[in-house]
PDB file of N, CA and C in Angstrom:
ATOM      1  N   UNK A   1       3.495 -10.239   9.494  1.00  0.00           N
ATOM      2  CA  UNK A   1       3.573 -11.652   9.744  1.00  0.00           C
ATOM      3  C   UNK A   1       4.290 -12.350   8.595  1.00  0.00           C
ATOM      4  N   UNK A   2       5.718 -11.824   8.459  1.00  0.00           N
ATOM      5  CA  UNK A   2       6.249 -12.450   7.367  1.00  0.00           C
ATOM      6  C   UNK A   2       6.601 -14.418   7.243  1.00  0.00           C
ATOM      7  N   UNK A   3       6.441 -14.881   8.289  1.00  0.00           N
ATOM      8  CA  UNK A   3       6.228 -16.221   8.479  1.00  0.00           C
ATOM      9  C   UNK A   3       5.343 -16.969   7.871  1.00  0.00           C
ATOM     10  N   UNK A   4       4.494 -16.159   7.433  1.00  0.00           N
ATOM     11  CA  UNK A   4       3.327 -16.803   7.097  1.00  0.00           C
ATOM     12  C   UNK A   4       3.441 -16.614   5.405  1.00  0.00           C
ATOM     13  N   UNK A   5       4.449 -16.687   4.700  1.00  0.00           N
ATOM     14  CA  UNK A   5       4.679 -15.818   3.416  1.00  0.00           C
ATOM     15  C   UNK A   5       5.421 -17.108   3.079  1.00  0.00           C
ATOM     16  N   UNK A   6       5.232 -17.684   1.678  1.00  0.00           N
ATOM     17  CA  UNK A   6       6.701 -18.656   1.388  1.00  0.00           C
ATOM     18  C   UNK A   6       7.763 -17.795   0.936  1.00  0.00           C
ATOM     19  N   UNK A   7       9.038 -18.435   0.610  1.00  0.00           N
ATOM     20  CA  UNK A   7       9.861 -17.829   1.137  1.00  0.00           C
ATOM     21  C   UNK A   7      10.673 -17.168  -0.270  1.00  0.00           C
ATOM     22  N   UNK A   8      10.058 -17.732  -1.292  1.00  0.00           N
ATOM     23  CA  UNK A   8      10.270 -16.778  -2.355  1.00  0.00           C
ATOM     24  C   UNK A   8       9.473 -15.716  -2.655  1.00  0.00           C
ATOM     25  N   UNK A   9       8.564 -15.892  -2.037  1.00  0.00           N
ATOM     26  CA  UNK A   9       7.848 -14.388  -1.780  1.00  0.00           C
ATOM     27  C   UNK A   9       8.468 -13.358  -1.393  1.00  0.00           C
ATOM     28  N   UNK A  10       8.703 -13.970  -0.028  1.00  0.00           N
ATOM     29  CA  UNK A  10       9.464 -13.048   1.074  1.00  0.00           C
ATOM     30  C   UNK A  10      10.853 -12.482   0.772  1.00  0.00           C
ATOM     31  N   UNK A  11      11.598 -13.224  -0.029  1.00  0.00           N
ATOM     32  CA  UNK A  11      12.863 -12.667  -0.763  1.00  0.00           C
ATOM     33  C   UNK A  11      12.260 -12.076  -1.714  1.00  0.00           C
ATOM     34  N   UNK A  12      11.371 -11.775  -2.424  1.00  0.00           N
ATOM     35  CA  UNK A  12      11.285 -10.823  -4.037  1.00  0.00           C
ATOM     36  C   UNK A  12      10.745  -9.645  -3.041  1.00  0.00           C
ATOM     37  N   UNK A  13      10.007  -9.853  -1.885  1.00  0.00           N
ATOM     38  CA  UNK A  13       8.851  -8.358  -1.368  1.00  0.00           C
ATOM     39  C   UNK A  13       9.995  -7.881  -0.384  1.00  0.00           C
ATOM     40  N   UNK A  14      10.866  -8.368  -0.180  1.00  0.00           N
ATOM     41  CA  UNK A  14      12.038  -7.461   0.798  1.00  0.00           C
ATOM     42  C   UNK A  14      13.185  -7.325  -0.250  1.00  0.00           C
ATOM     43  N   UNK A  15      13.556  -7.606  -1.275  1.00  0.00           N
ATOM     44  CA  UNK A  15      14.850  -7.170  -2.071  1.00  0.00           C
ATOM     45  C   UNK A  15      14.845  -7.239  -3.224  1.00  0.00           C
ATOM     46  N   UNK A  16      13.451  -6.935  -3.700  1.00  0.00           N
ATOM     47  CA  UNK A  16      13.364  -6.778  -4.987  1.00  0.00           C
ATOM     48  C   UNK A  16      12.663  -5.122  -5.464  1.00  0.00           C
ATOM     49  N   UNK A  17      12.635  -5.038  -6.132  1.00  0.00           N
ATOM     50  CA  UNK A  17      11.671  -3.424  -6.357  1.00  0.00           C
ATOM     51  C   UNK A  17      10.606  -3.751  -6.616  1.00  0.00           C
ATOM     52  N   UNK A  18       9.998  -4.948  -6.779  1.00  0.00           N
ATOM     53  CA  UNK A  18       8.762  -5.432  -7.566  1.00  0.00           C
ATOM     54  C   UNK A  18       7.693  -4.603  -6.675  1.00  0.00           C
ATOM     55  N   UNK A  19       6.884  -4.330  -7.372  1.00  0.00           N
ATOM     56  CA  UNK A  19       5.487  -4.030  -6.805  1.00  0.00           C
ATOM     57  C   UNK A  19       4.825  -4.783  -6.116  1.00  0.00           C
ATOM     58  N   UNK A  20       4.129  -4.810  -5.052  1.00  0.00           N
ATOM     59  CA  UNK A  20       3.284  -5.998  -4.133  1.00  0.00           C
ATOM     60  C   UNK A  20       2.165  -6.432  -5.293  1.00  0.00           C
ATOM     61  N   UNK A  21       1.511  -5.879  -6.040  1.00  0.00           N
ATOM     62  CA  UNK A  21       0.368  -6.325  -6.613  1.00  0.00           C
ATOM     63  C   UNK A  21       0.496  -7.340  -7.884  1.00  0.00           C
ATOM     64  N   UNK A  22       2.282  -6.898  -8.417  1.00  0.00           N
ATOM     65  CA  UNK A  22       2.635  -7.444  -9.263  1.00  0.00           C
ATOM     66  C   UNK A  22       3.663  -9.349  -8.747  1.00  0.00           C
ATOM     67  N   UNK A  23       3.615  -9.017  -7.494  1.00  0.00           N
ATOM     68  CA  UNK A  23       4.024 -10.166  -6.843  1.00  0.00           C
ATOM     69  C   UNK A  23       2.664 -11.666  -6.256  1.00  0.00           C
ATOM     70  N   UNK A  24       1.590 -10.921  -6.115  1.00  0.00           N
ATOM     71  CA  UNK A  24       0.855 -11.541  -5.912  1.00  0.00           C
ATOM     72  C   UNK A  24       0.143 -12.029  -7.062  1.00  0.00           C
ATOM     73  N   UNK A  25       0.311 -11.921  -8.466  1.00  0.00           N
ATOM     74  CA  UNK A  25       0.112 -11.899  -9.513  1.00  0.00           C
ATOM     75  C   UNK A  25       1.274 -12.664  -9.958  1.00  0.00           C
ATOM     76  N   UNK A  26       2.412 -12.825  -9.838  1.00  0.00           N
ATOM     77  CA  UNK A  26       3.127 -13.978 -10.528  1.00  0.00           C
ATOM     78  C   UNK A  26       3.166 -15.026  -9.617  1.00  0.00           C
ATOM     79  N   UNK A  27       2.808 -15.032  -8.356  1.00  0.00           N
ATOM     80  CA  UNK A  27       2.645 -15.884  -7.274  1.00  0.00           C
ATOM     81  C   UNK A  27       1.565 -16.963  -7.132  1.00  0.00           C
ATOM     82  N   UNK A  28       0.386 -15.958  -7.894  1.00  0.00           N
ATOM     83  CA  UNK A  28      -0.880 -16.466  -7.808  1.00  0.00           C
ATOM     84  C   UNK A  28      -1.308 -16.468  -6.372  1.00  0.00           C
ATOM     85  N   UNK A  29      -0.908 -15.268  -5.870  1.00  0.00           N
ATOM     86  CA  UNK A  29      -1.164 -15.606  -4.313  1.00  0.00           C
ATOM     87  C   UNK A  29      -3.247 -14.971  -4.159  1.00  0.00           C
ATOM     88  N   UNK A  30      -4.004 -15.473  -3.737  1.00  0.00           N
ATOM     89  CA  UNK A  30      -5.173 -14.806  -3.724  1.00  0.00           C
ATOM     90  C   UNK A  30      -5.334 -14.047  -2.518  1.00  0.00           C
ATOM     91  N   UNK A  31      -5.555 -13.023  -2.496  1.00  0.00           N
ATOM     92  CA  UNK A  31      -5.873 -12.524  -0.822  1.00  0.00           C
ATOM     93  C   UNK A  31      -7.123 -11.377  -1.196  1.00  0.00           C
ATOM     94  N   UNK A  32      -7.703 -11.507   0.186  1.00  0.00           N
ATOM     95  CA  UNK A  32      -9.040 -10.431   0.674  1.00  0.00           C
ATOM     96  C   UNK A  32      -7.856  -9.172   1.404  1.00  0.00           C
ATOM     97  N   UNK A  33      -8.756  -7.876   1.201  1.00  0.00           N
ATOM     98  CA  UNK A  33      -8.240  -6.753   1.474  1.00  0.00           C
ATOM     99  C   UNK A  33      -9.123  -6.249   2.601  1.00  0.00           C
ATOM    100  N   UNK A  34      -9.377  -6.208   3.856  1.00  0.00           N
ATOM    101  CA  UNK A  34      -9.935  -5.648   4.913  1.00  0.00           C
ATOM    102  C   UNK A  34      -9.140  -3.912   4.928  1.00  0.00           C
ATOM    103  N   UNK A  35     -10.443  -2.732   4.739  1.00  0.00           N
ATOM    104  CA  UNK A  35      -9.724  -1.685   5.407  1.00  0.00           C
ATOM    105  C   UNK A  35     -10.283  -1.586   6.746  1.00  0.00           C
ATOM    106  N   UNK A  36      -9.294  -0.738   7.389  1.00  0.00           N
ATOM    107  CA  UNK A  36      -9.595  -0.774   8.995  1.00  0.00           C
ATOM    108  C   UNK A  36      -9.362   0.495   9.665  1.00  0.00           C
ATOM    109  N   UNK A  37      -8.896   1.807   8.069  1.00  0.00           N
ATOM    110  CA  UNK A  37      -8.351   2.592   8.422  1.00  0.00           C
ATOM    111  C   UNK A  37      -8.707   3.831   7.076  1.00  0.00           C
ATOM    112  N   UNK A  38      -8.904   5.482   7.325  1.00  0.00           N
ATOM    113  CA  UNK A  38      -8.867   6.109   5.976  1.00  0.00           C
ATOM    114  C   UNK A  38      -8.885   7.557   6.939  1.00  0.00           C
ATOM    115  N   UNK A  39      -7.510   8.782   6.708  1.00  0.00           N
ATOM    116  CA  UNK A  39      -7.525   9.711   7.328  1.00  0.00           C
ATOM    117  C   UNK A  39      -7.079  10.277   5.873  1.00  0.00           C
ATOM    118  N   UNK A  40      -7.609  11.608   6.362  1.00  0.00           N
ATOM    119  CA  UNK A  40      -6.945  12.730   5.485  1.00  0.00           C
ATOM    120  C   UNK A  40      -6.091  13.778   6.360  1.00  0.00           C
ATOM    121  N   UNK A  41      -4.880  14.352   5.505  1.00  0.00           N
ATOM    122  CA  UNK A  41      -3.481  14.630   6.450  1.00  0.00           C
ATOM    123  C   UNK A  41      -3.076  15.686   5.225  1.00  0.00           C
ATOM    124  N   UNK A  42      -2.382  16.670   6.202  1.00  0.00           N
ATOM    125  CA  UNK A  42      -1.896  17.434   5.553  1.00  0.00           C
ATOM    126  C   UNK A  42       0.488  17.003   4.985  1.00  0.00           C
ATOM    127  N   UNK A  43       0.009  16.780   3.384  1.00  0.00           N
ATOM    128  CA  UNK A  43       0.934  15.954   3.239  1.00  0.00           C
ATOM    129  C   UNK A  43       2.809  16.483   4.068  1.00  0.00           C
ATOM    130  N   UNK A  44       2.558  17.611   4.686  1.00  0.00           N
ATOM    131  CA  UNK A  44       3.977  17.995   5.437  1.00  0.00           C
ATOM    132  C   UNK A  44       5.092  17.217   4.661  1.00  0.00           C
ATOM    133  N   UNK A  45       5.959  17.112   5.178  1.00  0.00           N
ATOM    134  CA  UNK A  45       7.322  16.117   4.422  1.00  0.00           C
ATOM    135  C   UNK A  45       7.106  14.735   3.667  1.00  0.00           C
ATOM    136  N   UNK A  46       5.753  14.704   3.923  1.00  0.00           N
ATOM    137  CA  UNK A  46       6.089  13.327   2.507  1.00  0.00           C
ATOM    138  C   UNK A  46       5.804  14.457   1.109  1.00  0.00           C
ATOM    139  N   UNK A  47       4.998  15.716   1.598  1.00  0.00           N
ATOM    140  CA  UNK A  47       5.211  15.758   0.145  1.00  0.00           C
ATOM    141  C   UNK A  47       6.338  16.311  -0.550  1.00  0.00           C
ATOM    142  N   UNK A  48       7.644  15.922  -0.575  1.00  0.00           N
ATOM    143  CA  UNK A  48       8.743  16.453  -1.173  1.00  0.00           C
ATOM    144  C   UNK A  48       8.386  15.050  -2.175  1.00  0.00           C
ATOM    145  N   UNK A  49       8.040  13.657  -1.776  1.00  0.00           N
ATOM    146  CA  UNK A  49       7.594  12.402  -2.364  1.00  0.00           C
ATOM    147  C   UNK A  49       7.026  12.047  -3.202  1.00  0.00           C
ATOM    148  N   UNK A  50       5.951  13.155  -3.171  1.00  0.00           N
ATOM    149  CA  UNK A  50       4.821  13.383  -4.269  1.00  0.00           C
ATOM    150  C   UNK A  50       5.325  14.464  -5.219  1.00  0.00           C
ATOM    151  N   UNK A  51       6.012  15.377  -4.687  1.00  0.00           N
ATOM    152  CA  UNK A  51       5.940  16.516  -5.778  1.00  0.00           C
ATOM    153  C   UNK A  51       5.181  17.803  -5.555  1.00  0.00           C
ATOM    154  N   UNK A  52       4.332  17.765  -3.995  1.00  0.00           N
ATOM    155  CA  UNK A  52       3.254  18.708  -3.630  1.00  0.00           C
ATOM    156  C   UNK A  52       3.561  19.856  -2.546  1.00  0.00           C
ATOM    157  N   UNK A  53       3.048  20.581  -2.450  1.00  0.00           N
ATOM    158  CA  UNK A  53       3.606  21.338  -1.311  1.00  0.00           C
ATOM    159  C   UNK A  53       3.074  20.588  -0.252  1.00  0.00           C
ATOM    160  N   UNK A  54       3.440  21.461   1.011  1.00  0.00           N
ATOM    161  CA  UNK A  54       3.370  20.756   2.235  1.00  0.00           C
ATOM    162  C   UNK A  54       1.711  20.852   2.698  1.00  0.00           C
ATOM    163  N   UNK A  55       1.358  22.122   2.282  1.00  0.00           N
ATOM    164  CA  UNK A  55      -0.045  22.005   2.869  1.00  0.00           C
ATOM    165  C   UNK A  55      -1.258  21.030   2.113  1.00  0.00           C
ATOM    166  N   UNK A  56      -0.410  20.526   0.948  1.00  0.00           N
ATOM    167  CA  UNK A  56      -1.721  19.891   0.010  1.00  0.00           C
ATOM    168  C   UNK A  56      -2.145  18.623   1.361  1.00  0.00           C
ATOM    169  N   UNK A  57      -3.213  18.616   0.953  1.00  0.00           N
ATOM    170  CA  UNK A  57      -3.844  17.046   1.436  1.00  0.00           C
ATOM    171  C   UNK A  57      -3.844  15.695   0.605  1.00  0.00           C
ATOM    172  N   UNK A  58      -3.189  15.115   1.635  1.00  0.00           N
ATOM    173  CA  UNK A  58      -3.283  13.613   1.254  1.00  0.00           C
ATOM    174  C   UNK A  58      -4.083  12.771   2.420  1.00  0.00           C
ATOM    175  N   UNK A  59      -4.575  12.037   1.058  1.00  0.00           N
ATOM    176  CA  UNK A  59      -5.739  10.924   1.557  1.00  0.00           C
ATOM    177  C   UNK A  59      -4.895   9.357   1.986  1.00  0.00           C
ATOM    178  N   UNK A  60      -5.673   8.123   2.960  1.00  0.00           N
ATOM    179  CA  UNK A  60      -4.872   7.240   3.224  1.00  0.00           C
ATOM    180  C   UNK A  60      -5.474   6.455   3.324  1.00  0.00           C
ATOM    181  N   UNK A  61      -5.233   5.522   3.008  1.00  0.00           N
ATOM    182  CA  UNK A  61      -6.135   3.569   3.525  1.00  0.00           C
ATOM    183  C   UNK A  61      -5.291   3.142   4.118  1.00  0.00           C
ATOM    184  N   UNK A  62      -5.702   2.324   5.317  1.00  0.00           N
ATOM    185  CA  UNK A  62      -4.768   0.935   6.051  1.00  0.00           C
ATOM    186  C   UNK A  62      -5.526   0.049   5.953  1.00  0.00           C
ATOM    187  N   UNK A  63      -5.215  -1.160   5.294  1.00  0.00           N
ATOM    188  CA  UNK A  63      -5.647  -2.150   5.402  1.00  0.00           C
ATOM    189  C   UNK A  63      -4.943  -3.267   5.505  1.00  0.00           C
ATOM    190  N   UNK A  64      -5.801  -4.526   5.958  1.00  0.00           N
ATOM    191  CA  UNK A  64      -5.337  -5.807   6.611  1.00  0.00           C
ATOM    192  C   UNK A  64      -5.639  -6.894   5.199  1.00  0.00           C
ATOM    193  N   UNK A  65      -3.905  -7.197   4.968  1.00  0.00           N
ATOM    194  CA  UNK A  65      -4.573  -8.519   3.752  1.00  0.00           C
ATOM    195  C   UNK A  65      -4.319  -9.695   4.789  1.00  0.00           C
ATOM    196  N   UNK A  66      -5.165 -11.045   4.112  1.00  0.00           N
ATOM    197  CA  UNK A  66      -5.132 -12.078   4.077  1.00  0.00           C
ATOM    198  C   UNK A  66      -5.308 -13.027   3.316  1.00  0.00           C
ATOM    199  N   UNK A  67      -4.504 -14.044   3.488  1.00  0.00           N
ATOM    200  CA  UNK A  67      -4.635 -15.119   2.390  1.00  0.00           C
ATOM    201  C   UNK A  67      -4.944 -16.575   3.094  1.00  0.00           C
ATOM    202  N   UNK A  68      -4.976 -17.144   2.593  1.00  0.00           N
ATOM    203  CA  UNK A  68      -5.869 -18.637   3.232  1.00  0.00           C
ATOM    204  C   UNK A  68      -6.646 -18.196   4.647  1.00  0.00           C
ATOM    205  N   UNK A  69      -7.440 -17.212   4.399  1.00  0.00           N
ATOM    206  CA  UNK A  69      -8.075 -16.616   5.943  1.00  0.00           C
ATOM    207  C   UNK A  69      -7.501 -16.114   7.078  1.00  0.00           C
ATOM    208  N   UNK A  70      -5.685 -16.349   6.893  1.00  0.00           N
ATOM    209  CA  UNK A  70      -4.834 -15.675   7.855  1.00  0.00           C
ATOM    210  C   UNK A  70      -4.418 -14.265   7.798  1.00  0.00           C
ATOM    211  N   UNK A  71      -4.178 -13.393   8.341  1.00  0.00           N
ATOM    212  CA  UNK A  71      -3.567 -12.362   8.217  1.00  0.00           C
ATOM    213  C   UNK A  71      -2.012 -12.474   7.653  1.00  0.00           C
ATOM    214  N   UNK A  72      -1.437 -11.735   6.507  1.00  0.00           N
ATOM    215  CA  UNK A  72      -0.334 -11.805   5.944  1.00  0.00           C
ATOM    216  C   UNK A  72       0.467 -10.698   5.930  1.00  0.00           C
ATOM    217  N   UNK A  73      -0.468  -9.124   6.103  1.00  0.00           N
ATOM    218  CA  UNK A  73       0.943  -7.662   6.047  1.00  0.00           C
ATOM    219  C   UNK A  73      -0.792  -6.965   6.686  1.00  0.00           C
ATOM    220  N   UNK A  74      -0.124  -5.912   7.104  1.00  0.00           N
ATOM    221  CA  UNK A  74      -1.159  -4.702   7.068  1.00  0.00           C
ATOM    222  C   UNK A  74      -0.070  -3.721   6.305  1.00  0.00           C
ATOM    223  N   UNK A  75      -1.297  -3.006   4.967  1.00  0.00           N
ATOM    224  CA  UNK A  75      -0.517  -2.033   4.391  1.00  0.00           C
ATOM    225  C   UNK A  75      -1.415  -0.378   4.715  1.00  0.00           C
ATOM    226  N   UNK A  76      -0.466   0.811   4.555  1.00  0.00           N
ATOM    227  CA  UNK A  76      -0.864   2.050   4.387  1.00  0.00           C
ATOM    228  C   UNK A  76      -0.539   2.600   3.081  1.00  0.00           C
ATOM    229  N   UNK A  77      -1.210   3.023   2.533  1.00  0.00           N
ATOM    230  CA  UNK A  77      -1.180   3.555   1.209  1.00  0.00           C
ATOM    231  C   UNK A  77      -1.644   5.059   1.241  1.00  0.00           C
ATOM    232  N   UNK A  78      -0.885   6.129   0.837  1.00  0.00           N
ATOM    233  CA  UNK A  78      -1.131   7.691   1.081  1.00  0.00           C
ATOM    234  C   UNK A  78      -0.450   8.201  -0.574  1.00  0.00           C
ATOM    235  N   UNK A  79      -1.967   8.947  -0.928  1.00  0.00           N
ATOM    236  CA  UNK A  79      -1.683   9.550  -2.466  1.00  0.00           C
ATOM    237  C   UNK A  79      -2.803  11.287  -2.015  1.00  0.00           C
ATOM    238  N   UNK A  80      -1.917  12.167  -2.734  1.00  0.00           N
ATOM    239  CA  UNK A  80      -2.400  13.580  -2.510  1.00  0.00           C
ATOM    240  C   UNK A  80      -3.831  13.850  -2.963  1.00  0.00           C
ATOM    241  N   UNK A  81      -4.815  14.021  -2.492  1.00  0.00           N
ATOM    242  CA  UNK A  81      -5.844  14.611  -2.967  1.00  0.00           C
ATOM    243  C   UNK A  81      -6.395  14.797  -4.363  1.00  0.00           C
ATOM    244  N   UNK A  82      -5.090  15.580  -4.757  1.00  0.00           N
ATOM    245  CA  UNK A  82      -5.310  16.083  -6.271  1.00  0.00           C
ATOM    246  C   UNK A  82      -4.944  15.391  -7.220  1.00  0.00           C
ATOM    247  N   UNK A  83      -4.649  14.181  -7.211  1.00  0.00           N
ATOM    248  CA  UNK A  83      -4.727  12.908  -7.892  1.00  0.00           C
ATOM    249  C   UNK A  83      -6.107  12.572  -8.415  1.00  0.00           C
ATOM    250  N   UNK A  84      -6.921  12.792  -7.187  1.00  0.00           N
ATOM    251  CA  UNK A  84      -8.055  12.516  -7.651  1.00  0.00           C
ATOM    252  C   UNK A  84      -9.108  13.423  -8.528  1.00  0.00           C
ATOM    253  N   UNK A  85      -8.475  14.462  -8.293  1.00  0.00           N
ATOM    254  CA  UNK A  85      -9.026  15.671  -9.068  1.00  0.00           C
ATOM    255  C   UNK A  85      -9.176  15.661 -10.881  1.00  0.00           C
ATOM    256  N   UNK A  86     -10.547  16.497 -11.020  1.00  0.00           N
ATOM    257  CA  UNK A  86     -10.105  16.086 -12.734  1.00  0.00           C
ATOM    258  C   UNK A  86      -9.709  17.614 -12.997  1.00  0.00           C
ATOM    259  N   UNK A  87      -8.682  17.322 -14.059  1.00  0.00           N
ATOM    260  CA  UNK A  87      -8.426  18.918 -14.633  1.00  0.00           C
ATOM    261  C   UNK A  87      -8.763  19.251 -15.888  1.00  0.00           C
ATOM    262  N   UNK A  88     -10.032  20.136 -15.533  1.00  0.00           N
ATOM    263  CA  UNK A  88     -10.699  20.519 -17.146  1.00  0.00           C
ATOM    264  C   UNK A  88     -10.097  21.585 -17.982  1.00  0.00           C
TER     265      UNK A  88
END
């Protein structure tokens, strides 16, 4: 729902490299994070992305932000398993 975004937002989060978290942070934008979503997947071709083989597992969130109580993006976020791992 990029409409709902002002519009220097919307130009830095489509043509900039900036990070989303680091945009909502010079924005001062406040938003709630609803998840609505969390699978585990065997990372196949994203992991050339990560650096992992294909069979590692990666974990995933989808979630729904909003800001002034509206819905503003739904994001997916997918990081390998062994991220989370500690190595003793």
């Amino acid at each position: 729902m990029p409409e709902r975004l002002e519009e220097k937002f919307k130009h830095e989060l489509f043509k900039s490299q900036t990070p989303l978290g680091r945009l909502w942070l010079e924005h001062k934008m406040e938003t709630f994070k609803e998840i609505v979503d969390s699978v585990e997947e065997a990372a196949a071709e994203l992991g050339v992305y990560f650096q992992v083989e294909k069979e590692e597992r990666l974990l995933s969130r989808t979630y729904r932000v909003f800001s002034h109580r509206k819905p503003i993006m739904m994001i997916t976020e997918k990081f390998p398993e062994s991220y989370f791992r500690k190595n003793f």
